[in-house]
PDB file of N, CA and C in Angstrom:
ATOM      1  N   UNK A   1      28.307  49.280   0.832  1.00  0.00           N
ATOM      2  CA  UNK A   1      28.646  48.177  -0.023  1.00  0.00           C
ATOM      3  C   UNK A   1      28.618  46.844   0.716  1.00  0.00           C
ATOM      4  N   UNK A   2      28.723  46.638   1.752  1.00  0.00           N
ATOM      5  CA  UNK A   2      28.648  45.531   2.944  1.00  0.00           C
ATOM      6  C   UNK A   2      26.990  44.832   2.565  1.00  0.00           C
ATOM      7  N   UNK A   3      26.831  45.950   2.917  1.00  0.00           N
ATOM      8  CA  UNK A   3      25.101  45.283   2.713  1.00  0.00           C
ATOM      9  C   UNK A   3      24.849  44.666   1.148  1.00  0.00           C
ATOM     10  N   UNK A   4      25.347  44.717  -0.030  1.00  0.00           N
ATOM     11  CA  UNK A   4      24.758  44.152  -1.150  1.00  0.00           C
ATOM     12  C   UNK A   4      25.938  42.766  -0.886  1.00  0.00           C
ATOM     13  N   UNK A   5      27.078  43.026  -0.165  1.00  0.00           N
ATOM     14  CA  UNK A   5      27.781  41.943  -0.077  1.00  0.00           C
ATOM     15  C   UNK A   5      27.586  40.538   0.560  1.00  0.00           C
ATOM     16  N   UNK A   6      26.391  41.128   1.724  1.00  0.00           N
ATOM     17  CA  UNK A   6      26.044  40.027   2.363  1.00  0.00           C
ATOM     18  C   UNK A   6      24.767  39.433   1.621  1.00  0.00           C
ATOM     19  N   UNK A   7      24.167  40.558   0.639  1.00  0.00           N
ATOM     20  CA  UNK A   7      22.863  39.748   0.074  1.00  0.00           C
ATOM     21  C   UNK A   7      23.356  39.046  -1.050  1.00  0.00           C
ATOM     22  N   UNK A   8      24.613  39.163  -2.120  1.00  0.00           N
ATOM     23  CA  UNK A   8      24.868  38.353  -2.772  1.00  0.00           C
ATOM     24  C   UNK A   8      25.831  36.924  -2.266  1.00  0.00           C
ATOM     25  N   UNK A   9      26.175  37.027  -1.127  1.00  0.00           N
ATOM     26  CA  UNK A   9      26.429  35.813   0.102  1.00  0.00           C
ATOM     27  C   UNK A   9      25.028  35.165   0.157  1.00  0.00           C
ATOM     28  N   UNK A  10      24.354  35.663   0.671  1.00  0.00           N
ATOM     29  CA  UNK A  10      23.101  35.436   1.159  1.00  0.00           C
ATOM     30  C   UNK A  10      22.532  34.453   0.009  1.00  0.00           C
ATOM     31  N   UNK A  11      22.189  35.057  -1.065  1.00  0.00           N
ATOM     32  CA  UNK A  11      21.677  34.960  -2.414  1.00  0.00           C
ATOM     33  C   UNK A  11      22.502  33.014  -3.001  1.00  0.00           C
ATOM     34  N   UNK A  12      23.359  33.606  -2.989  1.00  0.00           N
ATOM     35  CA  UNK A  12      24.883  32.510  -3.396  1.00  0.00           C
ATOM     36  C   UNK A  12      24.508  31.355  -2.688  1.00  0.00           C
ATOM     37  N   UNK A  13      24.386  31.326  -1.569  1.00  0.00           N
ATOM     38  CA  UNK A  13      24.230  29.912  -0.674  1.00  0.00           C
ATOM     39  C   UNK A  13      23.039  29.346  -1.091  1.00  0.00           C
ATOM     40  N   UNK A  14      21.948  30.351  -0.892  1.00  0.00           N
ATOM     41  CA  UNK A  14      20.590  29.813  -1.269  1.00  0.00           C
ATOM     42  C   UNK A  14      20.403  29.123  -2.437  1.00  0.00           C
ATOM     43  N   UNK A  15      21.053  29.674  -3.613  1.00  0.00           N
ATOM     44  CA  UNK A  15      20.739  29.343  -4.623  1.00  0.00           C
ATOM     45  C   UNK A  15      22.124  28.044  -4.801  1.00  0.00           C
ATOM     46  N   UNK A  16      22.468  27.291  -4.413  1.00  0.00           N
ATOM     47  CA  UNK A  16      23.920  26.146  -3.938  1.00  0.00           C
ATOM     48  C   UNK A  16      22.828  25.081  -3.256  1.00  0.00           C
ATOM     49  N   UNK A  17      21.793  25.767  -2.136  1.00  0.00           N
ATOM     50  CA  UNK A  17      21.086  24.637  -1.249  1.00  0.00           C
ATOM     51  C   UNK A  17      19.724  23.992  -2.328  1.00  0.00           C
ATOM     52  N   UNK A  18      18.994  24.977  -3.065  1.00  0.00           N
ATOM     53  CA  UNK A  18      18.306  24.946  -4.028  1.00  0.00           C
ATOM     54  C   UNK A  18      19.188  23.793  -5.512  1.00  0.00           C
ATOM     55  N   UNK A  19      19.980  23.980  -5.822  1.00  0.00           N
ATOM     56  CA  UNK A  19      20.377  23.321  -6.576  1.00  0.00           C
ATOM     57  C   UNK A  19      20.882  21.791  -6.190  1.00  0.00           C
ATOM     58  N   UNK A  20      21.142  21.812  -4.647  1.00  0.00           N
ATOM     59  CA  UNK A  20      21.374  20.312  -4.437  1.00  0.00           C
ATOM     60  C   UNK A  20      20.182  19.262  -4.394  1.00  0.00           C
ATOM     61  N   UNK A  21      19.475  20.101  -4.133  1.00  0.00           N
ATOM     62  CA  UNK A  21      17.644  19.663  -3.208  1.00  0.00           C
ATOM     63  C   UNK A  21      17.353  19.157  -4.669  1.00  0.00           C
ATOM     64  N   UNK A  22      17.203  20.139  -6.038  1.00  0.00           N
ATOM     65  CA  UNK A  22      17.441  19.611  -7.218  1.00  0.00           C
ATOM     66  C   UNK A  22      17.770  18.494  -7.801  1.00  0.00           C
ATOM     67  N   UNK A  23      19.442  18.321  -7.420  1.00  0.00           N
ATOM     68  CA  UNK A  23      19.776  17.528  -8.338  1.00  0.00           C
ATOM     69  C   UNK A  23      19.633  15.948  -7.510  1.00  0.00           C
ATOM     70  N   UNK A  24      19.590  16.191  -6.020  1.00  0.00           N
ATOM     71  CA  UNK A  24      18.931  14.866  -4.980  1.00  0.00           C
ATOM     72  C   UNK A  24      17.662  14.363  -5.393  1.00  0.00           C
ATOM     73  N   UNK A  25      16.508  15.269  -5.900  1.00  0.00           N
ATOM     74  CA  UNK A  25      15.020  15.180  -5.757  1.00  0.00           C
ATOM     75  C   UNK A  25      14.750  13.907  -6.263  1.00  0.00           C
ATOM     76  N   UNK A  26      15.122  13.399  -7.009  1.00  0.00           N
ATOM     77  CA  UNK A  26      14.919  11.884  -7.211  1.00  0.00           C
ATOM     78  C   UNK A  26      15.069  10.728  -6.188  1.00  0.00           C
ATOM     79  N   UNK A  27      16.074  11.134  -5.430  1.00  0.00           N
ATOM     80  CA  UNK A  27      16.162  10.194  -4.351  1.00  0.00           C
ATOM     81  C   UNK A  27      15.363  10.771  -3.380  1.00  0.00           C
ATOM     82  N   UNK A  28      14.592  11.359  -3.513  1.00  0.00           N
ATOM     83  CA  UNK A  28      13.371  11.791  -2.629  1.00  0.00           C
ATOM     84  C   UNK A  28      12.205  12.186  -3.084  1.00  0.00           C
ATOM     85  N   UNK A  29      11.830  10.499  -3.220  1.00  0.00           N
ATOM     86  CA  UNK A  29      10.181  10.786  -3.886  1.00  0.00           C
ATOM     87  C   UNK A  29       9.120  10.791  -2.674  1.00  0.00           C
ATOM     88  N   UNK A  30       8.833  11.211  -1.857  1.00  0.00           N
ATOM     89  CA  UNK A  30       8.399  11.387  -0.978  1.00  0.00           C
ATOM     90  C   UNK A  30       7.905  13.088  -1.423  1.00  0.00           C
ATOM     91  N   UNK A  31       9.030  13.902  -1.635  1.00  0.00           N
ATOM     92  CA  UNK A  31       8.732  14.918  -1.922  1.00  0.00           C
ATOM     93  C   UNK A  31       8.108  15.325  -3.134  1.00  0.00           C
ATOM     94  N   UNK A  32       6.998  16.268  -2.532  1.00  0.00           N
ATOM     95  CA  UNK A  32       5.796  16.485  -3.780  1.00  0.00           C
ATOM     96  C   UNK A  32       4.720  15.687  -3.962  1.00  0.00           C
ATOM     97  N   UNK A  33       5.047  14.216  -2.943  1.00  0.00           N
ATOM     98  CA  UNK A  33       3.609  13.550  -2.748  1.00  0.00           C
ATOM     99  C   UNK A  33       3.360  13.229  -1.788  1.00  0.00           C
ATOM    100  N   UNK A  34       3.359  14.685  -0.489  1.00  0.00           N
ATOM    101  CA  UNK A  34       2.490  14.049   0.651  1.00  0.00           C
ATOM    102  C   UNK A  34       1.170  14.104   0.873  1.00  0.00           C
ATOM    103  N   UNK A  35       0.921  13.857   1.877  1.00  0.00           N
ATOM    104  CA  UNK A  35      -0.676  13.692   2.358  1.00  0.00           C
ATOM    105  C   UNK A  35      -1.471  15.055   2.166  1.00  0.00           C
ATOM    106  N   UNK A  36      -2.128  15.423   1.372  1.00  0.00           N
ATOM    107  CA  UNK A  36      -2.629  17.003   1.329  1.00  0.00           C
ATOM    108  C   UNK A  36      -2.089  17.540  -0.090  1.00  0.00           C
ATOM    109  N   UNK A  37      -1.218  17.398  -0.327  1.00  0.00           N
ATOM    110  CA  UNK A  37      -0.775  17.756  -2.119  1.00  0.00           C
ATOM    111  C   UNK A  37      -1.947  17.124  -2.906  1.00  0.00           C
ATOM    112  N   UNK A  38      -2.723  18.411  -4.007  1.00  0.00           N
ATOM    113  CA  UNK A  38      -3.884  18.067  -4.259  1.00  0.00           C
ATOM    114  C   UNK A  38      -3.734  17.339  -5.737  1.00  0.00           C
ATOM    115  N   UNK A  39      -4.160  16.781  -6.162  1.00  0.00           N
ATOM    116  CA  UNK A  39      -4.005  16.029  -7.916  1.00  0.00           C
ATOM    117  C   UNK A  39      -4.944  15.664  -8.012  1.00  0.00           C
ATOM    118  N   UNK A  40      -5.281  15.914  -9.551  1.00  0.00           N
ATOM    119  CA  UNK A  40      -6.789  15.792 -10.588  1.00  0.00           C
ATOM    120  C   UNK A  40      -6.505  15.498 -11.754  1.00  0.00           C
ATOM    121  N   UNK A  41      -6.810  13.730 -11.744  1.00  0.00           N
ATOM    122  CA  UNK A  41      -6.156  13.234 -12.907  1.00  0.00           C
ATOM    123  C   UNK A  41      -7.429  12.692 -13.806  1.00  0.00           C
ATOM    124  N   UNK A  42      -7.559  12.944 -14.902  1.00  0.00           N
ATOM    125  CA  UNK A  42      -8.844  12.910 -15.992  1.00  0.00           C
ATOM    126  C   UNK A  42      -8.346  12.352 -17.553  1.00  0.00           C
ATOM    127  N   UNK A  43      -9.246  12.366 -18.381  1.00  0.00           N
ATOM    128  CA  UNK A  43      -9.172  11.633 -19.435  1.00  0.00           C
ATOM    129  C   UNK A  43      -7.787  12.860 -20.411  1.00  0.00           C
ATOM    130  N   UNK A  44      -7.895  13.788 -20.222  1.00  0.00           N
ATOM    131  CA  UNK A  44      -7.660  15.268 -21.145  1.00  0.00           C
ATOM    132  C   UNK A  44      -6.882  16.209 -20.592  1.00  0.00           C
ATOM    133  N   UNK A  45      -6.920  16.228 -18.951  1.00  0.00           N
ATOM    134  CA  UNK A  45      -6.885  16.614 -17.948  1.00  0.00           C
ATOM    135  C   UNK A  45      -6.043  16.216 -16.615  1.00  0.00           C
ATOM    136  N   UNK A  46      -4.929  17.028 -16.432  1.00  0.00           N
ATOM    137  CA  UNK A  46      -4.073  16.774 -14.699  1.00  0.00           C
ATOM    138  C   UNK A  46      -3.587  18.267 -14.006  1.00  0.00           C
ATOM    139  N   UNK A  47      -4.035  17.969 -13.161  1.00  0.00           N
ATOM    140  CA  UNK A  47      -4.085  19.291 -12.324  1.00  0.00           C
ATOM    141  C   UNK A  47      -3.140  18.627 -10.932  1.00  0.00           C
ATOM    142  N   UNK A  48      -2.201  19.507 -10.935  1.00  0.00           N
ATOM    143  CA  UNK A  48      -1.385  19.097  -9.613  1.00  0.00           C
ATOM    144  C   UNK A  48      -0.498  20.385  -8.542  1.00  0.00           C
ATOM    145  N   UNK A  49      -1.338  20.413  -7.310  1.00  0.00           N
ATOM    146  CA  UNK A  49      -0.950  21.466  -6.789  1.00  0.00           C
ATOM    147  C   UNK A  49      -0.482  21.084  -5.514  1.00  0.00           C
ATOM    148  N   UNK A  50       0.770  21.213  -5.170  1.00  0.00           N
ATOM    149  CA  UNK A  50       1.473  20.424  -3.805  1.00  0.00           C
ATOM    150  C   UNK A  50       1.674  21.482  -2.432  1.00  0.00           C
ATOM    151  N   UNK A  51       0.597  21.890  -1.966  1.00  0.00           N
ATOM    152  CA  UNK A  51       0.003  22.247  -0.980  1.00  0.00           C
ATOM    153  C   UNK A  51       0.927  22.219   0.189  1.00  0.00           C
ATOM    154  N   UNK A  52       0.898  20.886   0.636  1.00  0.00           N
ATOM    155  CA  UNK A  52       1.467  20.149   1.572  1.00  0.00           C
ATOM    156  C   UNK A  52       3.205  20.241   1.727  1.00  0.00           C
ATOM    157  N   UNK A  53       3.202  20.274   0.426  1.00  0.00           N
ATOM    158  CA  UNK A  53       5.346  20.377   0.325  1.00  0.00           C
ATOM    159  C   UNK A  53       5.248  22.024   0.125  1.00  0.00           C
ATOM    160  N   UNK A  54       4.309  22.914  -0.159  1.00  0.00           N
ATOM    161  CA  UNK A  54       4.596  24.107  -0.057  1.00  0.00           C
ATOM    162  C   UNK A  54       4.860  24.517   1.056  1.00  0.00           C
ATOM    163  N   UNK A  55       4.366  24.277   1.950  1.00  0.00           N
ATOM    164  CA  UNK A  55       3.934  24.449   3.448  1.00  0.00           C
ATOM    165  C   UNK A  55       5.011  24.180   4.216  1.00  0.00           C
ATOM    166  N   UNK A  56       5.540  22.880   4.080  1.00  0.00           N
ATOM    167  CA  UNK A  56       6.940  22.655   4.473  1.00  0.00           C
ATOM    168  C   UNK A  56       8.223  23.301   4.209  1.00  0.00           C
ATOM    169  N   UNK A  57       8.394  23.438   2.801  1.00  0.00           N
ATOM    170  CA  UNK A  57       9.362  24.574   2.865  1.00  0.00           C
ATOM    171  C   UNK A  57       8.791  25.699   3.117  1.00  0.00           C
ATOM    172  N   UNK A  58       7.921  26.242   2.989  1.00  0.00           N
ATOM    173  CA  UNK A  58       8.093  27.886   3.708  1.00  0.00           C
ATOM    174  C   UNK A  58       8.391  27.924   5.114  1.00  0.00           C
ATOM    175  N   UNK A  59       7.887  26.557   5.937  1.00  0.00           N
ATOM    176  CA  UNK A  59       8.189  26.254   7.134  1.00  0.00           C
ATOM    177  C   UNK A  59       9.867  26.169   7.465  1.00  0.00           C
ATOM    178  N   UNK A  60      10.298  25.640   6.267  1.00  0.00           N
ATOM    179  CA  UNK A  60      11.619  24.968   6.498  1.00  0.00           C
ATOM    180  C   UNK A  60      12.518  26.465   6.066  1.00  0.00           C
ATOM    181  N   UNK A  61      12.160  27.291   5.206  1.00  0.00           N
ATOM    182  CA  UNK A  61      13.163  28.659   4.802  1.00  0.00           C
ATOM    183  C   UNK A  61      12.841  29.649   6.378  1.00  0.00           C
ATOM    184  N   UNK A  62      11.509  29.373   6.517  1.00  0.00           N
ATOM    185  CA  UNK A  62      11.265  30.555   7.830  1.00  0.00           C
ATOM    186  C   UNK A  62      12.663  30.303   9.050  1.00  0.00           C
ATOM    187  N   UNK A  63      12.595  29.375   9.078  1.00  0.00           N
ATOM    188  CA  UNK A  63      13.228  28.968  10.415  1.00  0.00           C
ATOM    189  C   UNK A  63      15.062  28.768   9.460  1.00  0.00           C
ATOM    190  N   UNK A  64      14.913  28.730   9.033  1.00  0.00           N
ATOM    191  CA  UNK A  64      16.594  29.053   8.349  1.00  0.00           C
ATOM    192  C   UNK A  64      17.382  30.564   8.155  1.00  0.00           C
ATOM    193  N   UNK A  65      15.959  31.394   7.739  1.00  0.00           N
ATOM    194  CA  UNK A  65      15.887  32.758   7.778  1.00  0.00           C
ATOM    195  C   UNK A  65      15.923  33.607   9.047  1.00  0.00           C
ATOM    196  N   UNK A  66      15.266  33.066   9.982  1.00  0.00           N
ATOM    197  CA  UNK A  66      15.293  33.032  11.352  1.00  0.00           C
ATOM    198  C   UNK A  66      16.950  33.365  12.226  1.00  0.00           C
ATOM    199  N   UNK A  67      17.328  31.496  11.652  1.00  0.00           N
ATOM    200  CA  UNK A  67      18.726  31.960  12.434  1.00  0.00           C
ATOM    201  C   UNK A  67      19.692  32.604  11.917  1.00  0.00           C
ATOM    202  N   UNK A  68      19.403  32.559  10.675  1.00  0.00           N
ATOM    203  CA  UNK A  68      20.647  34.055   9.982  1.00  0.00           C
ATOM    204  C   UNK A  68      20.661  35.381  10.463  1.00  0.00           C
ATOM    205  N   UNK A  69      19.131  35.177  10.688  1.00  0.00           N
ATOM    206  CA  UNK A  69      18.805  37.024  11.509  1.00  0.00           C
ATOM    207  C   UNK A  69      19.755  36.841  12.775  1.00  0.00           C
ATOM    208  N   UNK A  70      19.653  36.346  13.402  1.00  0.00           N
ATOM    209  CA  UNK A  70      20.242  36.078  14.901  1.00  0.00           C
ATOM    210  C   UNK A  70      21.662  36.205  15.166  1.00  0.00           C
TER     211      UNK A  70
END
């Protein structure tokens, strides 16, 4: 039972850091338009795929995930 205890710990925080990043994201417009986030804007047509901020957070959870292991 320890073990589902620490994944709904686990779970709980994540989803607390996710919701602040949320309700901040406005004061961080930076995010979702960096250099490499791709957009295709047309008459009919917008295509927007953020590459670049994907990359960063998986960068940014790896290394968070990292020191929890530790």
């Amino acid at each position: 039972m320890s073990g589902i205890g620490k994944l709904l710990i686990i779970s709980g925080c994540l989803m607390a850091v996710l919701g602040v990043v949320l309700l901040f994201s406005d004061k961080l417009p930076w995010l979702g338009r960096l250099p490499g986030d791709i957009s295709f804007k047309r008459e009919n047509f917008s295509f927007y795929f953020p590459l670049t901020t994907c990359i960063l957070i998986s960068l940014l959870l790896s290394l968070l995930f990292a020191l929890f292991r530790k």
